[in-house]
Every structure is written in C-alpha cells, then in structure tokens.
N, C-alpha and C. Protein backbone atom coordinates (compact mmCIF):
# COMPACT_ATOMS: atom_id res chain seq x y z
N UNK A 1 0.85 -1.17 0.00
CA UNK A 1 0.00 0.00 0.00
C UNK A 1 0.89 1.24 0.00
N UNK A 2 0.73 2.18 -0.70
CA UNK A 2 1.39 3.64 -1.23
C UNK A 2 0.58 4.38 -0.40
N UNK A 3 -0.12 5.62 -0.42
CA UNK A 3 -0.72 6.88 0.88
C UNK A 3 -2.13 6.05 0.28
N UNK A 4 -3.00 5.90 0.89
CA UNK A 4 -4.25 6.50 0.82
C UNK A 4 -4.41 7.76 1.59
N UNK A 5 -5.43 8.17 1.26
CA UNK A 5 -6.20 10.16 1.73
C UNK A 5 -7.57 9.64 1.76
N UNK A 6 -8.39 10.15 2.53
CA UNK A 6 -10.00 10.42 2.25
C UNK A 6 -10.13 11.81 3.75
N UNK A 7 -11.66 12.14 3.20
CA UNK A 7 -11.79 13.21 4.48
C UNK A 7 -13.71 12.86 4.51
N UNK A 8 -13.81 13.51 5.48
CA UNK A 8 -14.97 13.21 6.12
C UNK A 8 -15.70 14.61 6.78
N UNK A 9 -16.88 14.95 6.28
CA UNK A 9 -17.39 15.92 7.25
C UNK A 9 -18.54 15.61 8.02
N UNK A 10 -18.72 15.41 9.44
CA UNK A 10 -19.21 15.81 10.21
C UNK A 10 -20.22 16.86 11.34
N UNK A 11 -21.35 16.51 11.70
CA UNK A 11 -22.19 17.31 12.47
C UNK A 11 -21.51 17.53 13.40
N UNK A 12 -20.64 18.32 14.47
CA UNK A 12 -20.09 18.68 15.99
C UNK A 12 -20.63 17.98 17.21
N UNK A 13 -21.88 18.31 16.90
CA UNK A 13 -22.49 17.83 18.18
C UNK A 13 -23.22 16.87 18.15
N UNK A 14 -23.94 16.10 17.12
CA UNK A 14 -24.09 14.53 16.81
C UNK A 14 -23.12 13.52 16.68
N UNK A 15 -22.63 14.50 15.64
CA UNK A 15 -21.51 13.41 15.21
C UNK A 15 -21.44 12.49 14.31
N UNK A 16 -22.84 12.86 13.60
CA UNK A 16 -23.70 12.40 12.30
C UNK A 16 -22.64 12.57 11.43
N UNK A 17 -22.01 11.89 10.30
CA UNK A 17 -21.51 12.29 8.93
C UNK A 17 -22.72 12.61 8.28
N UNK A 18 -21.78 13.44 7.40
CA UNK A 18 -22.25 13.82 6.38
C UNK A 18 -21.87 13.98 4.77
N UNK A 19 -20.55 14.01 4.74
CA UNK A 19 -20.43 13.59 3.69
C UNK A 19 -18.91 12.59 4.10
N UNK A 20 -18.16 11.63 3.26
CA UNK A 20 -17.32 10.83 3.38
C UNK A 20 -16.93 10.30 2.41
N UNK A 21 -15.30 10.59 1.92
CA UNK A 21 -14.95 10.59 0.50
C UNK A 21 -14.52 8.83 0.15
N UNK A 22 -15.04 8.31 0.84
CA UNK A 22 -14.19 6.73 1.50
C UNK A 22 -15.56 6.04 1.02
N UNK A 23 -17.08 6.46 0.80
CA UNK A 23 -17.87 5.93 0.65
C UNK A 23 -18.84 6.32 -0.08
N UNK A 24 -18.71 7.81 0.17
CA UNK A 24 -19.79 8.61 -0.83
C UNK A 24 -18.99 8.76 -2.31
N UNK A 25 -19.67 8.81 -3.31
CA UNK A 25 -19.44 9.54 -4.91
C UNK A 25 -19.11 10.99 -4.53
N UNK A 26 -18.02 11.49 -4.71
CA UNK A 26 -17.65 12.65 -4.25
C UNK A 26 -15.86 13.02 -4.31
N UNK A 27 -15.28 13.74 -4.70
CA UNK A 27 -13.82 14.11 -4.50
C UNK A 27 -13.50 15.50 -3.87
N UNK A 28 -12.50 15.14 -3.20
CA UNK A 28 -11.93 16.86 -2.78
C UNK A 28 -10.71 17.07 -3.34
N UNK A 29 -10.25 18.40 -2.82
CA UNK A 29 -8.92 18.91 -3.03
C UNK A 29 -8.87 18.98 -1.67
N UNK A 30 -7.68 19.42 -0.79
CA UNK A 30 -7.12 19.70 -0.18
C UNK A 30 -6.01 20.19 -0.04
N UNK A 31 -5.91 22.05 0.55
CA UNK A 31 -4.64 22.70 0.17
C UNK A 31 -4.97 23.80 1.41
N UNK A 32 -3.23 24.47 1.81
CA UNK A 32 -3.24 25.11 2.96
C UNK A 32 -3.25 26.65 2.08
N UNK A 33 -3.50 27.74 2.40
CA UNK A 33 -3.54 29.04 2.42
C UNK A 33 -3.16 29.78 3.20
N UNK A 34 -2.22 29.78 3.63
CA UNK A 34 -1.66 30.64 4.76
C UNK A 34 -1.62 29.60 5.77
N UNK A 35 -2.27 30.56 6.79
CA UNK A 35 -2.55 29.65 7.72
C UNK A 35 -4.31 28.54 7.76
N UNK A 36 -4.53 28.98 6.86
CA UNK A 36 -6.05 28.75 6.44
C UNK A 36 -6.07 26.90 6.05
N UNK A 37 -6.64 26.47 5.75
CA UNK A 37 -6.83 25.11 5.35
C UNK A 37 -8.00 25.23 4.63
N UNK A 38 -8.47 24.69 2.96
CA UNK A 38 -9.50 25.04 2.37
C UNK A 38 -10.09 23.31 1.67
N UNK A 39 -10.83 22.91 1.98
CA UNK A 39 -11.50 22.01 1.19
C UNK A 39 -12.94 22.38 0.17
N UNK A 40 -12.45 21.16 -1.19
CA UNK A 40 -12.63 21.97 -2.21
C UNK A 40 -13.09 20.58 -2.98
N UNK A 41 -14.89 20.58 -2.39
CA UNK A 41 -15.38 19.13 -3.07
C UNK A 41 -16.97 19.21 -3.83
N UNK A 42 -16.56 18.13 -4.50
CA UNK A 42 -17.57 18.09 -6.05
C UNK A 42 -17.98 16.61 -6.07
N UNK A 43 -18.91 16.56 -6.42
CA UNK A 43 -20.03 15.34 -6.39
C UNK A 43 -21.38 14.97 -5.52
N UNK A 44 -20.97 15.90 -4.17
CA UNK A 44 -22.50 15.94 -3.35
C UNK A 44 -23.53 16.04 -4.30
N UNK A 45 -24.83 15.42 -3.24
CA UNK A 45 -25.74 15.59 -3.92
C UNK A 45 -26.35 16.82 -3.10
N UNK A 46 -27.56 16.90 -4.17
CA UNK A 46 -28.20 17.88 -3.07
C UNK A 46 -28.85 18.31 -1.77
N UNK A 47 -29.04 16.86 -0.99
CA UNK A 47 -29.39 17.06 0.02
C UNK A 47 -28.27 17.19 1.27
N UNK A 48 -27.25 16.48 0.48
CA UNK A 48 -25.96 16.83 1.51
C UNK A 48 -25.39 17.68 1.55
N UNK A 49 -25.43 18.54 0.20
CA UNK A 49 -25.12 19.65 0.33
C UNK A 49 -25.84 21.14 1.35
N UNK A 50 -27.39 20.55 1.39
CA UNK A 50 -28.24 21.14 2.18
C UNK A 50 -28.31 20.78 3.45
N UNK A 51 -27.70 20.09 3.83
CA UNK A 51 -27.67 19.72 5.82
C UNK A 51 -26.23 21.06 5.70
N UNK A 52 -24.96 20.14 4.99
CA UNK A 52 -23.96 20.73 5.34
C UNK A 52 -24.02 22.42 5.75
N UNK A 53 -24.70 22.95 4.77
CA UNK A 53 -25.28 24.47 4.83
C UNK A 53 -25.97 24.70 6.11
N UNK A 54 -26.70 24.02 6.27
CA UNK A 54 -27.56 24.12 7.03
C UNK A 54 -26.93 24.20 8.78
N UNK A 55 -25.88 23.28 8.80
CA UNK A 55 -25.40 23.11 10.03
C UNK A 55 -23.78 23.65 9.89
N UNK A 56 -23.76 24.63 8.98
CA UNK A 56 -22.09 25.38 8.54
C UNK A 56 -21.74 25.61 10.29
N UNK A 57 -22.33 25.96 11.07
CA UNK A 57 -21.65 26.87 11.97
C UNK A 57 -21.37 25.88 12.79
N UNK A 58 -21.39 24.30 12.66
CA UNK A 58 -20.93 23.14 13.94
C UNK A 58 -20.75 22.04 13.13
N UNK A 59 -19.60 22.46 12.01
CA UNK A 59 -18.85 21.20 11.41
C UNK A 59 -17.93 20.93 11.64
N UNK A 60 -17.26 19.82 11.61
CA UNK A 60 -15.62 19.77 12.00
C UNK A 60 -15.50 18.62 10.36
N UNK A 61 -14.29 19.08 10.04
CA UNK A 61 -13.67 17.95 9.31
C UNK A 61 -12.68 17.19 9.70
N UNK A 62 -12.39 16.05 9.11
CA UNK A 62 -11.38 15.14 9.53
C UNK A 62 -10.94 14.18 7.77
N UNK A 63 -9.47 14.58 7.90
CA UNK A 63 -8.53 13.91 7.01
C UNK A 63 -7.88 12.80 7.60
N UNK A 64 -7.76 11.43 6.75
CA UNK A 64 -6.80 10.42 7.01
C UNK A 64 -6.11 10.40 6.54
N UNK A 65 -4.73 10.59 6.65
CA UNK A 65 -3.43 9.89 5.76
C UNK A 65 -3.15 8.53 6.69
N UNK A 66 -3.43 7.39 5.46
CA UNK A 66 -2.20 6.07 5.80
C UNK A 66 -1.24 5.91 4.88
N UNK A 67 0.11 5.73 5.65
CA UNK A 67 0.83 5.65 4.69
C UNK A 67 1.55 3.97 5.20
N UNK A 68 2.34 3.70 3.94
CA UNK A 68 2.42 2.15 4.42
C UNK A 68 3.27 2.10 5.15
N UNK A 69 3.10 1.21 6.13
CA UNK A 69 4.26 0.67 7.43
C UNK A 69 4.04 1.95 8.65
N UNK A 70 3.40 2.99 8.29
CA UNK A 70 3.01 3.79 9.31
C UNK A 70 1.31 4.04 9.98
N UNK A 71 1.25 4.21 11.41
CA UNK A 71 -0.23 4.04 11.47
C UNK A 71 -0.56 5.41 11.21
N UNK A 72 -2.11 5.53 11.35
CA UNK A 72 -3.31 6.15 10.68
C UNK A 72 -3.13 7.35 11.39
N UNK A 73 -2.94 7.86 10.61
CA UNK A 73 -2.93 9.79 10.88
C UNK A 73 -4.14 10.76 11.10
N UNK A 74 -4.65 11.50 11.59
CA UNK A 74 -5.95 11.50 11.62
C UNK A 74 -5.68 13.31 12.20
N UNK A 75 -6.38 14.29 11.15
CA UNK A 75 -6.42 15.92 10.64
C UNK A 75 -7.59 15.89 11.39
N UNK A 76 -7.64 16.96 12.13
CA UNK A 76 -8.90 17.44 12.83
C UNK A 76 -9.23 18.94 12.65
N UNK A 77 -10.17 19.24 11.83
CA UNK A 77 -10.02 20.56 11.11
C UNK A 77 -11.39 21.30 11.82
N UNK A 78 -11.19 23.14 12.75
CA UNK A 78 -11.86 23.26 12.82
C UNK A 78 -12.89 24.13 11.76
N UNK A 79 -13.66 24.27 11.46
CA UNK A 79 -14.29 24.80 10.50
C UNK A 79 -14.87 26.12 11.04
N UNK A 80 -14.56 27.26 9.97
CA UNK A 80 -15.01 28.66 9.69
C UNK A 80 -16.60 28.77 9.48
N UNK A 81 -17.78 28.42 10.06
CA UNK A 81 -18.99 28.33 9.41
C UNK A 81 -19.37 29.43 8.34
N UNK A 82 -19.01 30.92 8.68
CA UNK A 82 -19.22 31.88 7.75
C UNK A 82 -18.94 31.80 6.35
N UNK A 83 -17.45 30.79 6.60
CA UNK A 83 -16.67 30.22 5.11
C UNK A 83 -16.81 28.73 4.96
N UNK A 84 -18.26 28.62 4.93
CA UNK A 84 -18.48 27.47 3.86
C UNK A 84 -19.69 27.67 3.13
N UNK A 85 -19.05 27.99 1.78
CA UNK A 85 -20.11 28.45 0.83
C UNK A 85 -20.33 27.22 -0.28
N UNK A 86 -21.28 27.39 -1.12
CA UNK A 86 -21.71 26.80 -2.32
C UNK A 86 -21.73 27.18 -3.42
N UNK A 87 -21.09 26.90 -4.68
CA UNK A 87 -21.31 27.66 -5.95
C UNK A 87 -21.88 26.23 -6.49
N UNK A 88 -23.19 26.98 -6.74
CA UNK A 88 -24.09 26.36 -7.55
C UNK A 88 -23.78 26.44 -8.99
N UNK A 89 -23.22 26.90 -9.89
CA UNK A 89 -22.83 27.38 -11.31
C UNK A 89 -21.70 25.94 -11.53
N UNK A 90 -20.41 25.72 -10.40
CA UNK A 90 -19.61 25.04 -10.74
C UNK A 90 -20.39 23.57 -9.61
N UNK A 91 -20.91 23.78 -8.91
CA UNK A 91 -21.82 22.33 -8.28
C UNK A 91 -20.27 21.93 -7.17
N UNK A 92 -20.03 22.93 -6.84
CA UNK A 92 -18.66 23.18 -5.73
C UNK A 92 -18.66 23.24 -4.31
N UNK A 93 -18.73 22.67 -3.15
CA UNK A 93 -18.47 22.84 -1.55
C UNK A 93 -17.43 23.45 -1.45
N UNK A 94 -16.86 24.85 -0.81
CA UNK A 94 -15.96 25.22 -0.36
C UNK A 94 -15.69 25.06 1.00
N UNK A 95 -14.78 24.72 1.87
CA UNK A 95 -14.89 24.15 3.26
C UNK A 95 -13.63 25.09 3.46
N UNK A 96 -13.94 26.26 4.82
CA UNK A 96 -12.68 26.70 4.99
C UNK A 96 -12.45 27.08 6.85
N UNK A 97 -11.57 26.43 7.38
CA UNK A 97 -10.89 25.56 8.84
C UNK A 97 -9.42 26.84 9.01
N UNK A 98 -10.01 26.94 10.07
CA UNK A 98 -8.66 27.45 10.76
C UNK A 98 -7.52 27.36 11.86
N UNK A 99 -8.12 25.68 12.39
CA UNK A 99 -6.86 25.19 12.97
C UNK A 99 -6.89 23.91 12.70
N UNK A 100 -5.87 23.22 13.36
CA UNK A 100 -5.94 21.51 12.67
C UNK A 100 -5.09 20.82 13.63
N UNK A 101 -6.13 20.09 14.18
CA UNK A 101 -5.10 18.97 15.40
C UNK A 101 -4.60 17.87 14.73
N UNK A 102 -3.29 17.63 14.99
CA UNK A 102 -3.17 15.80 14.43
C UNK A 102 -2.94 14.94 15.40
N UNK A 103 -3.28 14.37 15.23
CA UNK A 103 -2.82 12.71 15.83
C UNK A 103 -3.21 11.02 15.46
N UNK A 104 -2.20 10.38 16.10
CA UNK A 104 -2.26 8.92 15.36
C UNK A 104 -3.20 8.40 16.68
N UNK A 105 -5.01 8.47 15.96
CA UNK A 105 -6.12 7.26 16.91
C UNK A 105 -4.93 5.92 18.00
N UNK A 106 -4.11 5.55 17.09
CA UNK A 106 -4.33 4.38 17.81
C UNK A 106 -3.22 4.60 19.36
N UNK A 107 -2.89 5.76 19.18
CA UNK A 107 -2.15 6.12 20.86
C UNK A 107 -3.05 6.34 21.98
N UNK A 108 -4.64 6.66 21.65
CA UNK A 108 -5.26 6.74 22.45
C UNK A 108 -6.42 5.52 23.12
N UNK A 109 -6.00 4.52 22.55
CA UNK A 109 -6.76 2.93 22.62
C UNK A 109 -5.95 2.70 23.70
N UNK A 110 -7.02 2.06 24.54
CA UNK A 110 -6.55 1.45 25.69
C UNK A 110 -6.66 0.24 25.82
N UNK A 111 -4.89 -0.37 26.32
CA UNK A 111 -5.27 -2.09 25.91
C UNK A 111 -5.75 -2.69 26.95
C-alpha cells in the first residue's frame, strides 16, 4: 500500500456524517492558504449539500493519511462556518478551517 487520503465531514455535536470521501461519490482537493486550510469538493448531492449548509456553523472535518508501514494519521479541522459556501454554477463545496489537530487514533486505545 502507497498513501491512501479520504476526508470526512461531520455534524459537531451529533456526530452524524455527512459527507465521506471513502464511501460517498464525491472528490476533494485539499490545500493550505496561509494559515487557512481550504476544502474543495464536487459530487455531493443535493441534500448533503443542504444539511452541510444548514449546520455550517458546527462542522468539524477530519482527514486520514495512511501511509504504508506507518499508522493512521488522523487531521482534525476546525471549521469557519461563515466560510463554507456553495457555488451552484460550478456544483462546488468550499470548506474553509482554521486550525488543525493531528494525531495517530491508535495512541489513544486502551489495551
């Protein structure tokens, strides 16, 4: 195995997904801006696109990197609710986070 990537967005306070690039029809970009972090995804449909909106102001995202022979990396992005918009013209999620915790899940399993 070479990197896999996928990301995942999330309700805050459920904890409901909502969208998940690991299962849903859907791709992102992912790229830093300063200090900014911007996700940049195409394929939602429309109703996921309409929660996500709907609940902009208590999303969190989360990125996996695995890379091989190393464990699971895990991006904890908090999200800007003001800056997550929709362009309906290009059928575009803009997702934009301004801090980002990392850590590897499996340090926090207790054996």
């Amino acid at each position: 195995m070479a990197q896999q990537e996928w990301f995942m967005v999330k309700h805050a306070v459920t904890g409901r997904g909502l969208a998940n690039s690991k299962t849903d029809t859907l791709s992102y970009r992912f790229q830093q801006e300063g200090t900014d972090f911007v996700f940049t995804v195409t394929g939602l449909d429309e109703q996921s696109v309409e929660q996500i909106l709907e609940l902009r102001q208590e999303l969190n995202v989360f990125r996996f990197v695995q890379r091989k022979d190393q464990p699971l990396l895990k991006h904890w992005y908090y999200v800007e609710g003001e800056r997550v918009v929709y362009d309906e013209e290009r059928h575009t999620l803009s997702i934009y986070a301004k801090s980002e915790i990392r850590y590897v899940p499996e340090d926090y399993f207790a054996d």
